[in-house]
C-alpha atoms as a PDB file:
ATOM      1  CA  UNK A   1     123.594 150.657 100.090  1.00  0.00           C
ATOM      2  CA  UNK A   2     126.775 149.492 101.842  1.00  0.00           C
ATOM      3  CA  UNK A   3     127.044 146.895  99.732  1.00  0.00           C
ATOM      4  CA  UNK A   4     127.093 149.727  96.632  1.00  0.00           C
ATOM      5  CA  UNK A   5     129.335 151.942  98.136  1.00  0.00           C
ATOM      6  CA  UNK A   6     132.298 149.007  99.032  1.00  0.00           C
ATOM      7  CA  UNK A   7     134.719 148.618  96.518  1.00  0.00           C
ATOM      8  CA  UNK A   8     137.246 146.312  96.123  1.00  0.00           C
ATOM      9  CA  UNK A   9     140.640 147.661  95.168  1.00  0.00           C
ATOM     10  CA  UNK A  10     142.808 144.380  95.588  1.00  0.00           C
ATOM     11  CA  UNK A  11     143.005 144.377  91.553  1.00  0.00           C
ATOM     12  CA  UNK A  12     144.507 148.008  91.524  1.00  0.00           C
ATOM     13  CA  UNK A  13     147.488 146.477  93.338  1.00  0.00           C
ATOM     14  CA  UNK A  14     149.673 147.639  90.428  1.00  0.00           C
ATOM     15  CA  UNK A  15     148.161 151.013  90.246  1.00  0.00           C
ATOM     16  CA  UNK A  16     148.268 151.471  94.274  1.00  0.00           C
ATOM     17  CA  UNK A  17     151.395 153.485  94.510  1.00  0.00           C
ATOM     18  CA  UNK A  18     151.890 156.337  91.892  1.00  0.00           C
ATOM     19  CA  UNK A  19     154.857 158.074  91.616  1.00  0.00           C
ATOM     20  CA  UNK A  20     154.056 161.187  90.674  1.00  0.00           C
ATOM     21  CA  UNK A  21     151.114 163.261  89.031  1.00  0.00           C
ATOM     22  CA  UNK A  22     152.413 162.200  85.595  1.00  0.00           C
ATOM     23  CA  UNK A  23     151.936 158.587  86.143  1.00  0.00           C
ATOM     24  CA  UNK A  24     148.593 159.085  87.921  1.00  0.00           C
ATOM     25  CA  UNK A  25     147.189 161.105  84.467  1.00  0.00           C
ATOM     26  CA  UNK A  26     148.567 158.516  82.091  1.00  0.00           C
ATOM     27  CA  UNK A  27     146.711 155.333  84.213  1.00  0.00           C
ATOM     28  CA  UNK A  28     144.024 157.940  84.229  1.00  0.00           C
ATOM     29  CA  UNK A  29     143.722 157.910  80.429  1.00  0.00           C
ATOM     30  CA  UNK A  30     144.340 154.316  80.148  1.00  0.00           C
ATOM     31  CA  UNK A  31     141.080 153.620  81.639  1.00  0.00           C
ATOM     32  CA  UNK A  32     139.437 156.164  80.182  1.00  0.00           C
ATOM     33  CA  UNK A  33     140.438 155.068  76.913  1.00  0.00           C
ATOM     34  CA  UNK A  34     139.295 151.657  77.754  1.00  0.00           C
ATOM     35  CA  UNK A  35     136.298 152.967  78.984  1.00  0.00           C
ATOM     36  CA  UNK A  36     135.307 154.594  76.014  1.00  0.00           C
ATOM     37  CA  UNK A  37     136.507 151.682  73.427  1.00  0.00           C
ATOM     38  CA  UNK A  38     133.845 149.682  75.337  1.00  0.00           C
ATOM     39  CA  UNK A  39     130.916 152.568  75.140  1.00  0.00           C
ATOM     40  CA  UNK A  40     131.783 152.307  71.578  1.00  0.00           C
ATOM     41  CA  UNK A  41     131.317 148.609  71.075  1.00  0.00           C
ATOM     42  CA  UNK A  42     128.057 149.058  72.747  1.00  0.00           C
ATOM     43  CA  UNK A  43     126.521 151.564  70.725  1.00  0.00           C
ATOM     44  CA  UNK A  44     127.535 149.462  67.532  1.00  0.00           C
ATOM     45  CA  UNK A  45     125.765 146.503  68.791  1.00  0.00           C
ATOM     46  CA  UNK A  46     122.381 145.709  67.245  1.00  0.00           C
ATOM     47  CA  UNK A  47     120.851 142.569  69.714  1.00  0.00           C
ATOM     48  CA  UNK A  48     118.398 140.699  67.391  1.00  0.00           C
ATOM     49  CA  UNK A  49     115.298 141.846  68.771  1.00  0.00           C
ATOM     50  CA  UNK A  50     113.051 138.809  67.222  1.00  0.00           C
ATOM     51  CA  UNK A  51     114.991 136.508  69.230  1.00  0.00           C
ATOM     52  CA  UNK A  52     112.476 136.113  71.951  1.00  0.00           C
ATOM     53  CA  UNK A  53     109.688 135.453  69.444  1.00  0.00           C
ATOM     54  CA  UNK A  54     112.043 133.053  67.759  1.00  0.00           C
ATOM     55  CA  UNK A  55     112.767 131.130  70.733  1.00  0.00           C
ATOM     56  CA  UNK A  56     108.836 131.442  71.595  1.00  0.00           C
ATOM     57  CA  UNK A  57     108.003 129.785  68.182  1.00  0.00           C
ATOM     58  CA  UNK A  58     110.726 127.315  67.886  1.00  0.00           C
ATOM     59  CA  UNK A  59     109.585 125.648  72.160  1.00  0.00           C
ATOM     60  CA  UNK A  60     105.807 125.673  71.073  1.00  0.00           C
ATOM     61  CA  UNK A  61     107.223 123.604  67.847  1.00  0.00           C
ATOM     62  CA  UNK A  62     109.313 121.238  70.036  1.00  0.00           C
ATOM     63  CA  UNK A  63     106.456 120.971  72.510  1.00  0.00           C
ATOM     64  CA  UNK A  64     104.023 119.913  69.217  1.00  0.00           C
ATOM     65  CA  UNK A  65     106.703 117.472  68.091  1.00  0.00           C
ATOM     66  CA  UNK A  66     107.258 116.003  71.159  1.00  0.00           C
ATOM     67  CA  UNK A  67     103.384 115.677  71.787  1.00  0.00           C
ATOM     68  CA  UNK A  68     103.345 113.937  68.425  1.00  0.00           C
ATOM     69  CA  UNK A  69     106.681 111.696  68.943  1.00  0.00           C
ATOM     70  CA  UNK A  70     104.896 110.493  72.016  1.00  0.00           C
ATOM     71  CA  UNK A  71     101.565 109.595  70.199  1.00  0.00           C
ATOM     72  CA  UNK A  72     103.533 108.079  67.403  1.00  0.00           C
ATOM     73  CA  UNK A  73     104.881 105.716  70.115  1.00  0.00           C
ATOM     74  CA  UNK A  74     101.619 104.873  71.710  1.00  0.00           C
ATOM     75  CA  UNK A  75     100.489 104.104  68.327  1.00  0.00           C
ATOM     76  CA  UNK A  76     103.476 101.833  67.459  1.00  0.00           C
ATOM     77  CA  UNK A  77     103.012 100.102  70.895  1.00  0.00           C
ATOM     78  CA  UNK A  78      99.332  99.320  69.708  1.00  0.00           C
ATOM     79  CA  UNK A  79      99.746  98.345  66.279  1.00  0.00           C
ATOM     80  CA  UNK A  80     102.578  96.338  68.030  1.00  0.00           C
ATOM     81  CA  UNK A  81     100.252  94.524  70.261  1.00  0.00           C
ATOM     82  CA  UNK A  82      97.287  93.972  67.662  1.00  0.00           C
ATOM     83  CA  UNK A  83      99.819  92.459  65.459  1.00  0.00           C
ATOM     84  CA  UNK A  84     101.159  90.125  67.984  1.00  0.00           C
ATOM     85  CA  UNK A  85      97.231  88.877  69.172  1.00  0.00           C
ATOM     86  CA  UNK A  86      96.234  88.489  65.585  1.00  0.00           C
ATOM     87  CA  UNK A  87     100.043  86.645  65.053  1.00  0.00           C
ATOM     88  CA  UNK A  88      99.028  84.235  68.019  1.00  0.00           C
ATOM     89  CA  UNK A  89      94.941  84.061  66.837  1.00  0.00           C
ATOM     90  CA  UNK A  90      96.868  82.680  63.117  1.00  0.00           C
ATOM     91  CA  UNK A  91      99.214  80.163  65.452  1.00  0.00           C
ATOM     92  CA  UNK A  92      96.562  78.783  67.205  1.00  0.00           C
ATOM     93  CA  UNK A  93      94.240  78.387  64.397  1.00  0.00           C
ATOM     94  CA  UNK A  94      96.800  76.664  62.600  1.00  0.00           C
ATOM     95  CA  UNK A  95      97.849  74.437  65.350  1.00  0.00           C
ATOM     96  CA  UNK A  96      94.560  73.401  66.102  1.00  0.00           C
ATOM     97  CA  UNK A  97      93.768  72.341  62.688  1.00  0.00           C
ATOM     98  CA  UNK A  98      97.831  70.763  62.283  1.00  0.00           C
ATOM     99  CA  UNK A  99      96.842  68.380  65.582  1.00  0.00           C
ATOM    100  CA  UNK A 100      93.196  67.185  64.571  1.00  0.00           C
ATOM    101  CA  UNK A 101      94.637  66.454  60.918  1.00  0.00           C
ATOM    102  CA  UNK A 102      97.941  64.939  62.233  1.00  0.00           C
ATOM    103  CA  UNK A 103      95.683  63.033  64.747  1.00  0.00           C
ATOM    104  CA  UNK A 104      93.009  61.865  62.456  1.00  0.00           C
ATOM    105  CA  UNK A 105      95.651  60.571  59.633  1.00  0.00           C
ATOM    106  CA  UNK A 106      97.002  58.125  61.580  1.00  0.00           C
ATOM    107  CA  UNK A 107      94.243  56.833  62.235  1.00  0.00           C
ATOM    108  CA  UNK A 108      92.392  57.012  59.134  1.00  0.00           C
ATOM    109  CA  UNK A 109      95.318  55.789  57.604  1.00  0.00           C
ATOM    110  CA  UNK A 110      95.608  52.530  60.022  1.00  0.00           C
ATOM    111  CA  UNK A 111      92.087  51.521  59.507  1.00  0.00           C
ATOM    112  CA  UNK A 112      92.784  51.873  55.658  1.00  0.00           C
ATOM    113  CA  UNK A 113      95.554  49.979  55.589  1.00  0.00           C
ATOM    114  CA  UNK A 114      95.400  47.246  58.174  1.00  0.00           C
ATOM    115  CA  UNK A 115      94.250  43.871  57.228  1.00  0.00           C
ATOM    116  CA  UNK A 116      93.991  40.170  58.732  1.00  0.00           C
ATOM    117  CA  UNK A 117      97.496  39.750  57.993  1.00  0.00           C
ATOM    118  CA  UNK A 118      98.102  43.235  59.135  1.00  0.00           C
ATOM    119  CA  UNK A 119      95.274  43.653  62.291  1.00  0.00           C
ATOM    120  CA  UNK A 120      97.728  46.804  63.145  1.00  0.00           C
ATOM    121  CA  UNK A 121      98.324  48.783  59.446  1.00  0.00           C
ATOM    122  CA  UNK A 122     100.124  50.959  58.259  1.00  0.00           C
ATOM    123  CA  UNK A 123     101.595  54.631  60.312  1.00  0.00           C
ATOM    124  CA  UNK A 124     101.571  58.105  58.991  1.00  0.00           C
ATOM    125  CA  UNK A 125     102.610  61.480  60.602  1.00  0.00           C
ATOM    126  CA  UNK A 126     103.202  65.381  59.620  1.00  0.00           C
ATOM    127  CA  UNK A 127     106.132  67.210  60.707  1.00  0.00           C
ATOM    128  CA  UNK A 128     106.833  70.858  60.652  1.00  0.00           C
ATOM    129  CA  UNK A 129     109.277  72.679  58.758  1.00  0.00           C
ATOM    130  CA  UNK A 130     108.978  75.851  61.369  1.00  0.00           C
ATOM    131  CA  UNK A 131     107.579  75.438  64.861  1.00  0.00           C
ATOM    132  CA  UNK A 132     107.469  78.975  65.984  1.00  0.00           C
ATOM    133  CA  UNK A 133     105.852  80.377  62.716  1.00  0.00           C
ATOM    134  CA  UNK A 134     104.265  77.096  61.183  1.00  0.00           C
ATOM    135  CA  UNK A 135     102.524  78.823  58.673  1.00  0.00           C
ATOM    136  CA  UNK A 136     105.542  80.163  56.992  1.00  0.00           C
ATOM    137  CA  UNK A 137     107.101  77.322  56.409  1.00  0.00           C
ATOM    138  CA  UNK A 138     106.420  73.742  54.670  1.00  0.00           C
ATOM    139  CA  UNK A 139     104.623  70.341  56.034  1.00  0.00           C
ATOM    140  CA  UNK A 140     106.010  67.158  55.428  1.00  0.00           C
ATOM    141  CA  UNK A 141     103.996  63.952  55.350  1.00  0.00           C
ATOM    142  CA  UNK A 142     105.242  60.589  56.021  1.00  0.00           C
ATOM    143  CA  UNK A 143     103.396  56.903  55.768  1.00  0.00           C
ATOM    144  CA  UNK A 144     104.668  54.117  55.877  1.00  0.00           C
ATOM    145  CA  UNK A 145     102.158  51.031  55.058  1.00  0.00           C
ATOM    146  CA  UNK A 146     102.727  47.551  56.770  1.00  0.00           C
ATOM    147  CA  UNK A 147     105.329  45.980  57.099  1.00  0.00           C
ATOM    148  CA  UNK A 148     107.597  48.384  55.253  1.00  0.00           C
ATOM    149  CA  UNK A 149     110.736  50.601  56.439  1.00  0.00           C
ATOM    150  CA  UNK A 150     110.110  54.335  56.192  1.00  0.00           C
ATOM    151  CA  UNK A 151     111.188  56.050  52.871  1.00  0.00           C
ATOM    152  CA  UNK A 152     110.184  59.091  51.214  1.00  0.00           C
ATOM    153  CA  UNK A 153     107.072  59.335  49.784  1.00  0.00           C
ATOM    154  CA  UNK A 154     108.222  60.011  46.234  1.00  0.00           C
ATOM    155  CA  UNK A 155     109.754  55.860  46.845  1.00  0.00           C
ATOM    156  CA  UNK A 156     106.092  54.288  47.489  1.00  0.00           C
ATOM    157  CA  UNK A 157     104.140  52.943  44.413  1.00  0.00           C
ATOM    158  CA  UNK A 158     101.537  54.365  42.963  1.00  0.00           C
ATOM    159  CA  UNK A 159      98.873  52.209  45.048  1.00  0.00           C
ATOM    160  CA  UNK A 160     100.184  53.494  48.336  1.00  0.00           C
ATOM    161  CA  UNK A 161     100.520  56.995  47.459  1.00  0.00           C
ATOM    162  CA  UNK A 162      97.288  57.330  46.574  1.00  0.00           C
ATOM    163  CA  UNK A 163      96.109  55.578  50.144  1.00  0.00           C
ATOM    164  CA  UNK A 164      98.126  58.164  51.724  1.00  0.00           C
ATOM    165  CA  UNK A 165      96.765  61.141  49.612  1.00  0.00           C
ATOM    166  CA  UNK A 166      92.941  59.755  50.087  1.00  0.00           C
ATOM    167  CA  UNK A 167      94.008  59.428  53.998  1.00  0.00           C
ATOM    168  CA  UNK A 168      95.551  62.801  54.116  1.00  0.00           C
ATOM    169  CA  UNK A 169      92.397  64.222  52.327  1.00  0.00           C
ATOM    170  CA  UNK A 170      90.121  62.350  54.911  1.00  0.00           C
ATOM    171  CA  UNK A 171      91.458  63.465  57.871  1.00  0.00           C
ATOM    172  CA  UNK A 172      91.618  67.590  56.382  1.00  0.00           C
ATOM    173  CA  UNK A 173      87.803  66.784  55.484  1.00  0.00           C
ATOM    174  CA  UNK A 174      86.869  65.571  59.489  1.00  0.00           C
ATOM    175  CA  UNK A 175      88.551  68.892  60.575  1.00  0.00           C
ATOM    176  CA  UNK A 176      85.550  71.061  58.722  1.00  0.00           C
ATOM    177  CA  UNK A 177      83.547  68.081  57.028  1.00  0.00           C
ATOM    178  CA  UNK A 178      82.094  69.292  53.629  1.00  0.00           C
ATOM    179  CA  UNK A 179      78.069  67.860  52.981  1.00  0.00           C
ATOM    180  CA  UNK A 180      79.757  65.759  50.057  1.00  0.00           C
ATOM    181  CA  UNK A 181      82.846  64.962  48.389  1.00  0.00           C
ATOM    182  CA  UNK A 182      83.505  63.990  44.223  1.00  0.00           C
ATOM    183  CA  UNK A 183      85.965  61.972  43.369  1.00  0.00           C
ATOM    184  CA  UNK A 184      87.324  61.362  39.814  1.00  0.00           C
ATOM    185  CA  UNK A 185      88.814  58.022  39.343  1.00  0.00           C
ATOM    186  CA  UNK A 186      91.313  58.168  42.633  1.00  0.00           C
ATOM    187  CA  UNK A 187      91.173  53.978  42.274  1.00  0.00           C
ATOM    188  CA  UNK A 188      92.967  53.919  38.246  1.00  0.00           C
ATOM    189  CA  UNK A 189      96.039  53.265  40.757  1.00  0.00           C
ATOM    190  CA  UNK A 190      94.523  50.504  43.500  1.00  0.00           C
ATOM    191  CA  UNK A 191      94.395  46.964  43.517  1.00  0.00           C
ATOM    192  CA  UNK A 192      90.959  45.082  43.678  1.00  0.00           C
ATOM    193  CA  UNK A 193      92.512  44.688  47.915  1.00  0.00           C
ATOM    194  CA  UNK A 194      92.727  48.693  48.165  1.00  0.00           C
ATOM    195  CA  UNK A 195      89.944  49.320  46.605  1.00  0.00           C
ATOM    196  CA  UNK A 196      87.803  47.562  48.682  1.00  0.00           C
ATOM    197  CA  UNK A 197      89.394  49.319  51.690  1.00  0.00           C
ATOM    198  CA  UNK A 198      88.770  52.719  50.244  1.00  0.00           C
ATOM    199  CA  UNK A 199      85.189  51.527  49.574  1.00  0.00           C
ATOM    200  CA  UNK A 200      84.679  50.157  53.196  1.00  0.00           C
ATOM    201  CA  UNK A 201      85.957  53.414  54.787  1.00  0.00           C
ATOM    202  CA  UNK A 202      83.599  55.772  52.684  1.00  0.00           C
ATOM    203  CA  UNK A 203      80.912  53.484  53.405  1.00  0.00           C
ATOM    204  CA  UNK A 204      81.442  53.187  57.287  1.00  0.00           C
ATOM    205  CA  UNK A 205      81.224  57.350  56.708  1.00  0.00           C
ATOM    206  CA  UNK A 206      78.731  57.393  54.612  1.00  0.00           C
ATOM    207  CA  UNK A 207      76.373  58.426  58.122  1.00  0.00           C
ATOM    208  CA  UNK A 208      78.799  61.995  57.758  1.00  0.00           C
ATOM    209  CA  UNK A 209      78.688  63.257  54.306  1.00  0.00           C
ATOM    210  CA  UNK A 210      77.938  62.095  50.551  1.00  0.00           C
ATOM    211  CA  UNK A 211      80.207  60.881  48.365  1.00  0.00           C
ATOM    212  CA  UNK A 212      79.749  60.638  44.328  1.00  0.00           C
ATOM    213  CA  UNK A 213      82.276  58.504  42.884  1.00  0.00           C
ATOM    214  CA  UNK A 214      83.496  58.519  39.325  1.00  0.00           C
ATOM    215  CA  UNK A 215      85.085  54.934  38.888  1.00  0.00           C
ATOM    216  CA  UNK A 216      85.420  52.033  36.257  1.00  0.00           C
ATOM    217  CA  UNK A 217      85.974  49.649  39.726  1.00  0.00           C
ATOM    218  CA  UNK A 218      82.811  47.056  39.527  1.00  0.00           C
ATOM    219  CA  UNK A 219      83.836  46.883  43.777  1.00  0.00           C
ATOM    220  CA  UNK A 220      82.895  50.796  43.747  1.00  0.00           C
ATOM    221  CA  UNK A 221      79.426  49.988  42.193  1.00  0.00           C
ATOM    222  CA  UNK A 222      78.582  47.017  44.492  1.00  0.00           C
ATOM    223  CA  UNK A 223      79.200  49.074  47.367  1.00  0.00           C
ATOM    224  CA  UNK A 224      76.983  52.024  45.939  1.00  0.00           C
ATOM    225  CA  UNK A 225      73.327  53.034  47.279  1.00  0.00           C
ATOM    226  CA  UNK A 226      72.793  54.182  43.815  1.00  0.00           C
ATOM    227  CA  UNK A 227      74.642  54.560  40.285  1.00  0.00           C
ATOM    228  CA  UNK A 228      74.639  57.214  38.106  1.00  0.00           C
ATOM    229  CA  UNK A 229      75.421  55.968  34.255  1.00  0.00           C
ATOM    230  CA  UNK A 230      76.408  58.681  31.280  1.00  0.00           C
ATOM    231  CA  UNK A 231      75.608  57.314  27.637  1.00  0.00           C
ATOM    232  CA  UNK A 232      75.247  58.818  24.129  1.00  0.00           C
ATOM    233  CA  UNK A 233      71.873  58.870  22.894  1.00  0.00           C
ATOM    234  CA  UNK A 234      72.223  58.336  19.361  1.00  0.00           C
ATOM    235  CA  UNK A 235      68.814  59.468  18.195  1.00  0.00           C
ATOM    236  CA  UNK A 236      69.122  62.992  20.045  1.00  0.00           C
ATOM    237  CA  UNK A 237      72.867  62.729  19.250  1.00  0.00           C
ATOM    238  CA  UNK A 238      73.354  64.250  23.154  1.00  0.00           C
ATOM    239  CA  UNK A 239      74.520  62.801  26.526  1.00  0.00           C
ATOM    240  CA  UNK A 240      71.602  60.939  28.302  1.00  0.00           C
ATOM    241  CA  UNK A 241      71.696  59.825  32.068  1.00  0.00           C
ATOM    242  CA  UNK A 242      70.908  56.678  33.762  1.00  0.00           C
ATOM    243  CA  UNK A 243      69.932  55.925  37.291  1.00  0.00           C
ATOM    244  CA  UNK A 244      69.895  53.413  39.200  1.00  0.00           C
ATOM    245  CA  UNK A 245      68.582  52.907  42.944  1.00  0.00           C
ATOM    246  CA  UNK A 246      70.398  50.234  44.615  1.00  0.00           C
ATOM    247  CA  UNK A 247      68.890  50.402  47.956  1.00  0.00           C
ATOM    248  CA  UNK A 248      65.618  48.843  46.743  1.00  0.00           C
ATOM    249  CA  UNK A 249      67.987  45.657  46.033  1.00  0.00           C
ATOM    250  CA  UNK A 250      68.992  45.945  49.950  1.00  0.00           C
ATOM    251  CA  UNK A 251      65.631  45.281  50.865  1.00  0.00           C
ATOM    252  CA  UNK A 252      64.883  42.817  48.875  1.00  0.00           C
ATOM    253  CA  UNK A 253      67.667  40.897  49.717  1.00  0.00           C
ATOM    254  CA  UNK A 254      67.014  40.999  53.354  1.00  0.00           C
ATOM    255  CA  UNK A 255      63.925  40.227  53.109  1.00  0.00           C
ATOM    256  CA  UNK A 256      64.327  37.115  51.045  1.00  0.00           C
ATOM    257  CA  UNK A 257      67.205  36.388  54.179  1.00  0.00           C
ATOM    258  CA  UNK A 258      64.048  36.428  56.710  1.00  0.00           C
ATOM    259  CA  UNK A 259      62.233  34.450  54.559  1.00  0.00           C
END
């Protein structure tokens, strides 16, 4: 109540001392005329009554978005992740097979080209293009047989490429070995030296997989368990096939040796 009834009249300081009755009625009307321009300006108002509800509607809509902003995060964060496990699951399946092969080549490759004059053969290696995302980028293979300086592979003959290629497919096959492999003439390009290389190495593998060979190479045949012949049949006028167990020969042999 005291605070109510206090007024403070240090504003008025212009208004404390009136000179006569005059002055006192015209400040009186001043204020009433201010007093009434304001009642006016009140009564023509018209406050937007659907604020409230407006503001009610537009927090419970900033509240849902927010809610979903958030999820949408959490599910960027995951999708982040599971693309990041699966993106190191691809790197180290690739690397793992990229070190067996690059392993394996070399050494299939030295024990296909290495001879008495060359006990040590030949070297091969793969390089990467992109280390940090191998899969995206290229592979480059190198071999150089013995006694040679390195060059691209695009320089070697037509022999030694297709050493390297039948290494390079080698070492892919001992990474997931295959029950047999065909081949389709891959000695047109070897020597009678290479040939009998390539025929040593399938046949010191023979324990791991099959391998049908489609050659004109009488070294491929000799080194054979069995050969398979295609002729033309002229009285059927038709394709007629032609075995031949070699094995049996094997024994034979062997046991005219003991003999």
């Amino acid at each position: 109540q005291d605070e109510v009834d206090r007024v403070d009249y240090s504003r008025l300081e212009r208004y404390r001392e009136l000179k006569d009755q005059k002055h006192h009625d015209e400040v009186r009307r001043e204020y009433e005329s201010g007093i009434a321009e304001l009642q006016s300006e009140l009564e023509t108002m018209q406050p937007n009554m659907k604020a409230v509800e407006r503001f009610d509607d537009v927090s419970t809509r900033y509240k849902s978005s927010t809610e979903e902003f958030e999820k949408a995060k959490e599910d960027a964060r995951a999708a982040t992740a599971a693309f990041n496990e699966v993106k190191q699951k691809r790197h180290d399946a690739f690397m793992a097979c990229f070190q067996h092969v690059s392993q394996e080549l070399r050494s299939i490759y030295q024990d296909m080209t290495k001879s008495s004059k060359h006990p040590l053969g030949g070297n091969a290696y793969l390089s990467l293009d992109d280390t940090e995302e191998p899969y995206l980028g290229g592979i480059k293979y190198n071999a150089m047989p013995p006694m040679k300086r390195f060059r691209d592979m695009e320089q070697l003959s037509g022999g030694e490429k297709t050493v390297a290629a039948l290494a390079f497919l080698f070492s892919i096959h001992s990474f997931r070995p295959a029950p047999f492999f065909v081949m389709d003439e891959v000695d047109a390009a070897l020597d009678n030296v290479n040939v009998k290389k390539v025929c040593n190495y399938i046949k010191q593998r023979s324990h791991e997989f099959q391998c049908i060979v489609i050659s004109l190479k009488d070294i491929f045949y000799e080194q054979a368990d069995s050969l398979v012949g295609i002729c033309r049949d002229a009285g059927t006028n038709s394709s007629r096939t032609l075995t031949l167990d070699l094995s049996q020969f094997d024994e034979d042999v062997e046991g005219d040796d003991q003999s």
